[in-house]
N, C-alpha and C. Protein backbone atom coordinates (compact mmCIF):
# COMPACT_ATOMS: atom_id res chain seq x y z
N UNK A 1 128.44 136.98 49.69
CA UNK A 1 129.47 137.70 48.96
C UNK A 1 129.21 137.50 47.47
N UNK A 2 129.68 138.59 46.75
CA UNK A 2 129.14 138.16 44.93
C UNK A 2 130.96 138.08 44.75
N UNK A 3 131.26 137.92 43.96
CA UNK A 3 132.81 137.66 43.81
C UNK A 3 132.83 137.19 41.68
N UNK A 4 133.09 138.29 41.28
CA UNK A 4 133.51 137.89 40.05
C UNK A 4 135.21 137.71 39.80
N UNK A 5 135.18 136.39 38.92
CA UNK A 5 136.01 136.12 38.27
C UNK A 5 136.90 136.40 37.15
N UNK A 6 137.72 136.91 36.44
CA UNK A 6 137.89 137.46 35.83
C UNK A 6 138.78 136.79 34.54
N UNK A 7 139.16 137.45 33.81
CA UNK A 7 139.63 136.98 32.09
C UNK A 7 140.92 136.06 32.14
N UNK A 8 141.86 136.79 33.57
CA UNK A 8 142.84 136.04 33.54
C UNK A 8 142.93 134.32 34.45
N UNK A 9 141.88 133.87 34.84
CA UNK A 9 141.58 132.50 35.32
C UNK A 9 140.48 132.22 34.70
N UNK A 10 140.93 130.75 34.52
CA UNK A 10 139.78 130.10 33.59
C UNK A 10 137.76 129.96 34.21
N UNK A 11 137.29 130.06 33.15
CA UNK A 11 135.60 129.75 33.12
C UNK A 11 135.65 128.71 34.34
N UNK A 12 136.27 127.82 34.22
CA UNK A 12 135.79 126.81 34.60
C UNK A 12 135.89 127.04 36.28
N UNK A 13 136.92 127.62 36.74
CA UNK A 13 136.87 127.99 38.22
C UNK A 13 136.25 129.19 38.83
N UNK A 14 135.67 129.75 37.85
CA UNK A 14 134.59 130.58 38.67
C UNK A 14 133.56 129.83 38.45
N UNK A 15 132.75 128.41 38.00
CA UNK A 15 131.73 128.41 37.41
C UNK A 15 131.74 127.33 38.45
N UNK A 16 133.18 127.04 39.11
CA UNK A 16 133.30 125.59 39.86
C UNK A 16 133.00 126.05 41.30
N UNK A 17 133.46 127.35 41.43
CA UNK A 17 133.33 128.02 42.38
C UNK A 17 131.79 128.21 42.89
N UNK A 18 131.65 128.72 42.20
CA UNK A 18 129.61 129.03 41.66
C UNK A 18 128.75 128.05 41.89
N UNK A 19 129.01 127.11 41.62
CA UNK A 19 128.37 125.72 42.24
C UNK A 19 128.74 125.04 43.09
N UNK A 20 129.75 125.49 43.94
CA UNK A 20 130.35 125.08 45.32
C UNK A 20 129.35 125.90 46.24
N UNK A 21 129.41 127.16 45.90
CA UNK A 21 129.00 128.25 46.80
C UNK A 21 126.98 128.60 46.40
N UNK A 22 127.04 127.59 45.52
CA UNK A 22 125.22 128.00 45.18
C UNK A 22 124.31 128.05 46.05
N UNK A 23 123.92 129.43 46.21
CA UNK A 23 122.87 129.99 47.52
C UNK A 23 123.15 130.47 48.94
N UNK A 24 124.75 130.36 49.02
CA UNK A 24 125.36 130.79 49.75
C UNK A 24 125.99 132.05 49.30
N UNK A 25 126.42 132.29 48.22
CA UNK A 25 127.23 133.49 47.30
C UNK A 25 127.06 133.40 45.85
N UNK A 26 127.22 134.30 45.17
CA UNK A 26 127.07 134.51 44.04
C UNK A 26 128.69 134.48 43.41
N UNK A 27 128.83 133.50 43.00
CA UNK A 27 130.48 133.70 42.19
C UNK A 27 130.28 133.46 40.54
N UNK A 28 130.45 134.28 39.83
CA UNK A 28 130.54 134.54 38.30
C UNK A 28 131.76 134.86 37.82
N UNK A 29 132.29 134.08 36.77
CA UNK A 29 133.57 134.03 35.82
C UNK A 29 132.43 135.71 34.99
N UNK A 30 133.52 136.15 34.35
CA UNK A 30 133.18 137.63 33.49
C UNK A 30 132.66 137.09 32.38
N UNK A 31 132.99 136.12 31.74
CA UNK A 31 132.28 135.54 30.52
C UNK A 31 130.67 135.07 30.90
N UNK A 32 130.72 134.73 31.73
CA UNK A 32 129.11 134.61 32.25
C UNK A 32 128.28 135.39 32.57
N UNK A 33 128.88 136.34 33.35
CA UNK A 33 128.11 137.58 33.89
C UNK A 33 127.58 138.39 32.57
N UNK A 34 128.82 138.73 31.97
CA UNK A 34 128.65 140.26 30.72
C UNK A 34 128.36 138.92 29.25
N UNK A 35 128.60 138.03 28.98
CA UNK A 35 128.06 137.14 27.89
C UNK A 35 129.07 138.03 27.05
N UNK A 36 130.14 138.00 27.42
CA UNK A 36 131.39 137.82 26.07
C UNK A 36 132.89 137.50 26.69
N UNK A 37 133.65 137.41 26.28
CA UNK A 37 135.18 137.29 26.33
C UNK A 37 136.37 138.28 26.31
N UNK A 38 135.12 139.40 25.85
CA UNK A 38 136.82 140.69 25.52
C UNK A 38 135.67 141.64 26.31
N UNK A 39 136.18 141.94 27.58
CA UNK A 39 135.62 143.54 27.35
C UNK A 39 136.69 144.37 28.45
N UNK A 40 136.37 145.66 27.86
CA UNK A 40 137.69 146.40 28.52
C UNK A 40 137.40 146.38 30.13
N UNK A 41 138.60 146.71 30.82
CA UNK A 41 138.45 146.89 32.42
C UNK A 41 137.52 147.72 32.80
N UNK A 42 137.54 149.01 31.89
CA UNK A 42 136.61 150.34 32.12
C UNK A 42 134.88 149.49 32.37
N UNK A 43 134.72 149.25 31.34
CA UNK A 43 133.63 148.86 31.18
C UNK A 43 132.97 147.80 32.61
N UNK A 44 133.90 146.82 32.89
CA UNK A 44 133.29 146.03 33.67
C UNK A 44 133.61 146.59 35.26
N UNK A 45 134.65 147.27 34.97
CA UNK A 45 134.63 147.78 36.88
C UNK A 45 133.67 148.58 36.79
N UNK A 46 133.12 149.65 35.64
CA UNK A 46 132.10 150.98 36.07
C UNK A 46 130.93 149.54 36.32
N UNK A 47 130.36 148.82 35.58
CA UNK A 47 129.27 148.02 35.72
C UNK A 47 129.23 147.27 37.02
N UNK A 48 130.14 146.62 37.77
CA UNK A 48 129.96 146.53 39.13
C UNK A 48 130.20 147.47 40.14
N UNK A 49 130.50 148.80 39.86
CA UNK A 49 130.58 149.33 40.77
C UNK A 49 128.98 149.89 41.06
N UNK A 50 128.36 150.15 39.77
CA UNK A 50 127.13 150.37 39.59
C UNK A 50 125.70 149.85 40.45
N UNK A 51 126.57 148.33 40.65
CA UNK A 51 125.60 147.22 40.65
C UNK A 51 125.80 147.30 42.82
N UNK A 52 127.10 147.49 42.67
CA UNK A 52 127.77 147.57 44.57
C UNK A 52 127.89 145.81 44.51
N UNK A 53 128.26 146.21 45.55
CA UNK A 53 128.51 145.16 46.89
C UNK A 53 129.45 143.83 46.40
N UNK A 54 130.16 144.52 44.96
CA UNK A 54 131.04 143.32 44.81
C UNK A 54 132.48 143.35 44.85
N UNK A 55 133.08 142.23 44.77
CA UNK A 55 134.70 141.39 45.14
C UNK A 55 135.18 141.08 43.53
N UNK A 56 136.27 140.61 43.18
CA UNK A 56 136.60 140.46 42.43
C UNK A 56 138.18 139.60 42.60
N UNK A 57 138.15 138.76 41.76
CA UNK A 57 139.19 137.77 41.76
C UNK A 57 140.18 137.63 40.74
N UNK A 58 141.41 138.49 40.31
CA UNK A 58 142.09 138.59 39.28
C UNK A 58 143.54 138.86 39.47
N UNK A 59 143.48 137.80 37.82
CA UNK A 59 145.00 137.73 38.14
C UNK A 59 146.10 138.42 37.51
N UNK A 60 145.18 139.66 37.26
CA UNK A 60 145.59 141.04 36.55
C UNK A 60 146.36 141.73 37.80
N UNK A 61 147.11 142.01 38.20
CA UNK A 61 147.86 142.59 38.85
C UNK A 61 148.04 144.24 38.77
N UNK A 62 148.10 144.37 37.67
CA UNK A 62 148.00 146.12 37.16
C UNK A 62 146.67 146.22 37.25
N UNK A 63 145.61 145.81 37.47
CA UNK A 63 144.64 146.35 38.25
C UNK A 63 144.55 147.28 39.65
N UNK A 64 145.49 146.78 40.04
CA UNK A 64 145.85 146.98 41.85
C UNK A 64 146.82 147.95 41.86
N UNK A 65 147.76 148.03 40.70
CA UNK A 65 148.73 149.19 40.83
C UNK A 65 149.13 150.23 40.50
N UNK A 66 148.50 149.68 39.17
CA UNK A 66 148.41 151.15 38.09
C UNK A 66 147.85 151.86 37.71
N UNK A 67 147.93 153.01 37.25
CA UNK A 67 146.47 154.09 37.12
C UNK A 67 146.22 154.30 35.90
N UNK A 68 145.55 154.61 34.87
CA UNK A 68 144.30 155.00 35.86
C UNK A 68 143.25 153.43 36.39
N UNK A 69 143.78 152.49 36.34
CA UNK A 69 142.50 151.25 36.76
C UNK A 69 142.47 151.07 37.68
N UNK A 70 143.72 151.05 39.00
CA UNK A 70 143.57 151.53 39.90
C UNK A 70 142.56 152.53 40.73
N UNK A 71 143.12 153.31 40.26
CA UNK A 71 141.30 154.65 40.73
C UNK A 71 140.36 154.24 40.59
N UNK A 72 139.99 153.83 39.50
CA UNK A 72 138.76 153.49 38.55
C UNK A 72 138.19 152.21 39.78
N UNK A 73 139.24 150.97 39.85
CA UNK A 73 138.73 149.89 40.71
C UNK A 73 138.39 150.50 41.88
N UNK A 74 139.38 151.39 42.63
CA UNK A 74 138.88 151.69 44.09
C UNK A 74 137.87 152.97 44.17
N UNK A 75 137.43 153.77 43.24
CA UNK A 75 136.33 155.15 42.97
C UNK A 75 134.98 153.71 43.00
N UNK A 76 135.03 153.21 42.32
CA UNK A 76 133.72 151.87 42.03
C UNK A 76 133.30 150.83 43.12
N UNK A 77 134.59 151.50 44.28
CA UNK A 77 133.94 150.06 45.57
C UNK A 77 134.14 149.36 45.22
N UNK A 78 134.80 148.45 45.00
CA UNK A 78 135.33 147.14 44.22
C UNK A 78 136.28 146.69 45.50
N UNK A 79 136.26 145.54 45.61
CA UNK A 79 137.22 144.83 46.91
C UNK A 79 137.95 143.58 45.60
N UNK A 80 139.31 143.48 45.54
CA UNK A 80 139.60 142.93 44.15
C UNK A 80 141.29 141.88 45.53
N UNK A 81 141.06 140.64 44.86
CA UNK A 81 142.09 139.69 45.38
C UNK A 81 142.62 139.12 44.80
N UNK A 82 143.86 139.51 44.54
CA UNK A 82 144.92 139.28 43.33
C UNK A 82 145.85 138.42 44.04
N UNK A 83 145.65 137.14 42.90
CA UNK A 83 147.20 136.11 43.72
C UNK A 83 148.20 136.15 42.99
N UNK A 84 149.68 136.19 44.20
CA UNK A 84 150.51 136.72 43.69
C UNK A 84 150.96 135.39 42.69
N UNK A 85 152.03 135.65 41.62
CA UNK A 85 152.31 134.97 40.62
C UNK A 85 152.55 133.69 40.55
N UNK A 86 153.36 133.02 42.05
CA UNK A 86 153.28 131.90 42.63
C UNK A 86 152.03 131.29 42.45
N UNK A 87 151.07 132.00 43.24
CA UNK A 87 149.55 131.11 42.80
C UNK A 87 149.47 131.12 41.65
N UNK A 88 149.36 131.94 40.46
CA UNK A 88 148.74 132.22 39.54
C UNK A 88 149.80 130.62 38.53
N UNK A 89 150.89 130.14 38.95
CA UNK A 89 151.53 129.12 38.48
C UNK A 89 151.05 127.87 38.64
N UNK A 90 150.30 127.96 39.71
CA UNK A 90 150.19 126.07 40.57
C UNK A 90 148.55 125.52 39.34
N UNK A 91 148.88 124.13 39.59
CA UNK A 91 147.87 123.88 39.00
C UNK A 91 146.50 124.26 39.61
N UNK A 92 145.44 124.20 38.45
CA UNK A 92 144.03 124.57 38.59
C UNK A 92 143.42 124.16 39.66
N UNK A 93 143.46 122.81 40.30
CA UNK A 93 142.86 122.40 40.99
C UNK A 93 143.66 123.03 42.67
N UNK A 94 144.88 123.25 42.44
CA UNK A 94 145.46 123.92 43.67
C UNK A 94 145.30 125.51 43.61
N UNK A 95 145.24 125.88 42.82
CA UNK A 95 144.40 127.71 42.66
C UNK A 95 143.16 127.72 43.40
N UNK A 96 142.56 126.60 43.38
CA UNK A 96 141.13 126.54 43.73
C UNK A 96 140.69 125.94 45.18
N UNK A 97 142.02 125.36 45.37
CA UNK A 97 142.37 124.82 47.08
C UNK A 97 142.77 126.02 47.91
N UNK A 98 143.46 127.00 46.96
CA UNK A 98 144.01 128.14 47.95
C UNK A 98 142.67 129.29 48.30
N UNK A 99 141.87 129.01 47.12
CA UNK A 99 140.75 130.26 47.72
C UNK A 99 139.90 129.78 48.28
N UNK A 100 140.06 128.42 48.26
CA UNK A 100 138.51 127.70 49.22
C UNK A 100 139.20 127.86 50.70
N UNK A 101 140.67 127.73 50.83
CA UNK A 101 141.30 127.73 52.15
C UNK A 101 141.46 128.90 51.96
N UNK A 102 141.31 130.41 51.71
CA UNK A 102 141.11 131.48 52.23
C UNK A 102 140.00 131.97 52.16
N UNK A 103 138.89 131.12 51.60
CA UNK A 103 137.51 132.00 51.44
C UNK A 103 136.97 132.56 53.07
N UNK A 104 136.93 131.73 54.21
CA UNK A 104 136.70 132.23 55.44
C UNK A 104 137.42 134.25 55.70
N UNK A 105 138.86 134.06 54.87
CA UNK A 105 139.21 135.49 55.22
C UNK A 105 139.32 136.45 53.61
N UNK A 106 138.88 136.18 53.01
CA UNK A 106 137.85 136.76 52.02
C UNK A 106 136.85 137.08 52.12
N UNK A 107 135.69 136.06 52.41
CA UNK A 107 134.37 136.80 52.90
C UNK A 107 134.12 138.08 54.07
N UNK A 108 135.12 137.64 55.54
CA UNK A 108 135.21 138.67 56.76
C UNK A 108 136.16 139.99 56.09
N UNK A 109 136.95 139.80 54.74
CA UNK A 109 136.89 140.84 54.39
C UNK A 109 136.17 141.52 53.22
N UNK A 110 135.54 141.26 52.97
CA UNK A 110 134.24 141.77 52.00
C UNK A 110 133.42 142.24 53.20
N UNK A 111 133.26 141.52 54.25
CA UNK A 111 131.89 142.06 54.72
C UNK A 111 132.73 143.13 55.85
N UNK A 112 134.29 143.41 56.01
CA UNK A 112 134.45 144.57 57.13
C UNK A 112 134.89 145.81 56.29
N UNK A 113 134.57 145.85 55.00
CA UNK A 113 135.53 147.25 54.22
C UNK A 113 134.62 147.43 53.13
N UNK A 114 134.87 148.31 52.63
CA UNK A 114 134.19 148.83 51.31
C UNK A 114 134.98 148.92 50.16
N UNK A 115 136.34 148.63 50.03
CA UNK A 115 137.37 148.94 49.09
C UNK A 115 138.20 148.45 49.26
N UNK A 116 139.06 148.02 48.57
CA UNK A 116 140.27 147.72 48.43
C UNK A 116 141.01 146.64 47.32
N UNK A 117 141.87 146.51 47.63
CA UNK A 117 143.02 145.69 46.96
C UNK A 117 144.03 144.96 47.59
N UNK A 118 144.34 143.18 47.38
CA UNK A 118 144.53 142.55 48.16
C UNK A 118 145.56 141.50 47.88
N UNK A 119 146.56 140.78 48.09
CA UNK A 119 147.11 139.91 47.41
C UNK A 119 147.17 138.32 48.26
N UNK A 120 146.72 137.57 47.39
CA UNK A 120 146.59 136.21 48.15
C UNK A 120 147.80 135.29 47.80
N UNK A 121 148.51 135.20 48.68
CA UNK A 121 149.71 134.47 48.87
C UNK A 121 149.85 132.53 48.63
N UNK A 122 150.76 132.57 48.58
CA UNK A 122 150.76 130.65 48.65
C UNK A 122 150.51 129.95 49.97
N UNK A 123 151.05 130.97 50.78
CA UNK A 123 150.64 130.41 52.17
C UNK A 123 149.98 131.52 53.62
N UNK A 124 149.81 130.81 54.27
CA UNK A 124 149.43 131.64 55.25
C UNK A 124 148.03 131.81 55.29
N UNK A 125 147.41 132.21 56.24
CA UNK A 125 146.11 132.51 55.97
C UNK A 125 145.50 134.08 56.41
N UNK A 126 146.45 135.24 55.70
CA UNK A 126 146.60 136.33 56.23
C UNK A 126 146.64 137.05 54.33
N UNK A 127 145.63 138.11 54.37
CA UNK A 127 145.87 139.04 52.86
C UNK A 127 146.50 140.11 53.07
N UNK A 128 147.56 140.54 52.08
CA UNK A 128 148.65 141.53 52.15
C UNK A 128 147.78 142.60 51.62
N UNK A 129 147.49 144.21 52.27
CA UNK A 129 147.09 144.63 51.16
C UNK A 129 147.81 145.19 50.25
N UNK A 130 147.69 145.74 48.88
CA UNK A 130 148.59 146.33 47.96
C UNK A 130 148.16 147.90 47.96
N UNK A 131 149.25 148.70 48.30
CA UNK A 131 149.07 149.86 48.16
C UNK A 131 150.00 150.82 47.20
């Protein structure tokens, strides 16, 4: 699975991620991948959609709901897993407990769909999708 990280969670947990998962998956924070800190949504969803076969981990929420980035994320093949605000509160090291304890149903969904949008909860081991 490639799985980028995005602006709204820190460097350090995609990069922690990335070296958990080295040679097994490709996980990149956006500051690593594109080598800057600001770049618009446009820009980086057309560039992976370009590239395929990737996931995305953000805690941008109006990604998933609103248009036009919405379109834009799901026209680009983009599979994007947004935790809901609860997660996005808990400390770093428990943000990072919740996707290692859902990565098993993250990956089986990367590898059964081509699209979508997803929300990862505090508990359970089940993704809501957002429509």
């Amino acid at each position: 699975m490639k799985l980028l990280i995005d602006n709204n969670l820190p460097p350090r947990l995609g990069r922690g991620l990335g070296a958990f998962f080295d040679g097994q998956h490709q996980v990149q924070h956006i500051r690593d991948k594109f080598d800057t800190g600001s770049l618009p949504d446009a820009e980086w969803i057309d560039a992976l959609g370009k590239e395929g076969g990737w996931c995305v981990l953000s805690g941008d929420r109006r990604i998933a709901k609103q248009r036009p980035s919405r379109e834009l994320f799901l026209k680009a093949n983009l599979i994007g897993f947004f935790p809901l605000p609860a997660v996005m509160e808990l400390p770093l090291h428990k943000q990072a407990a919740r996707i290692l304890t859902l990565w098993p149903v993250l990956e089986a969904t990367a590898n059964a769909i081509e699209r979508g949008c997803f929300e990862l909860g505090v508990k359970g081991d089940k993704l809501r999708q957002i429509t």
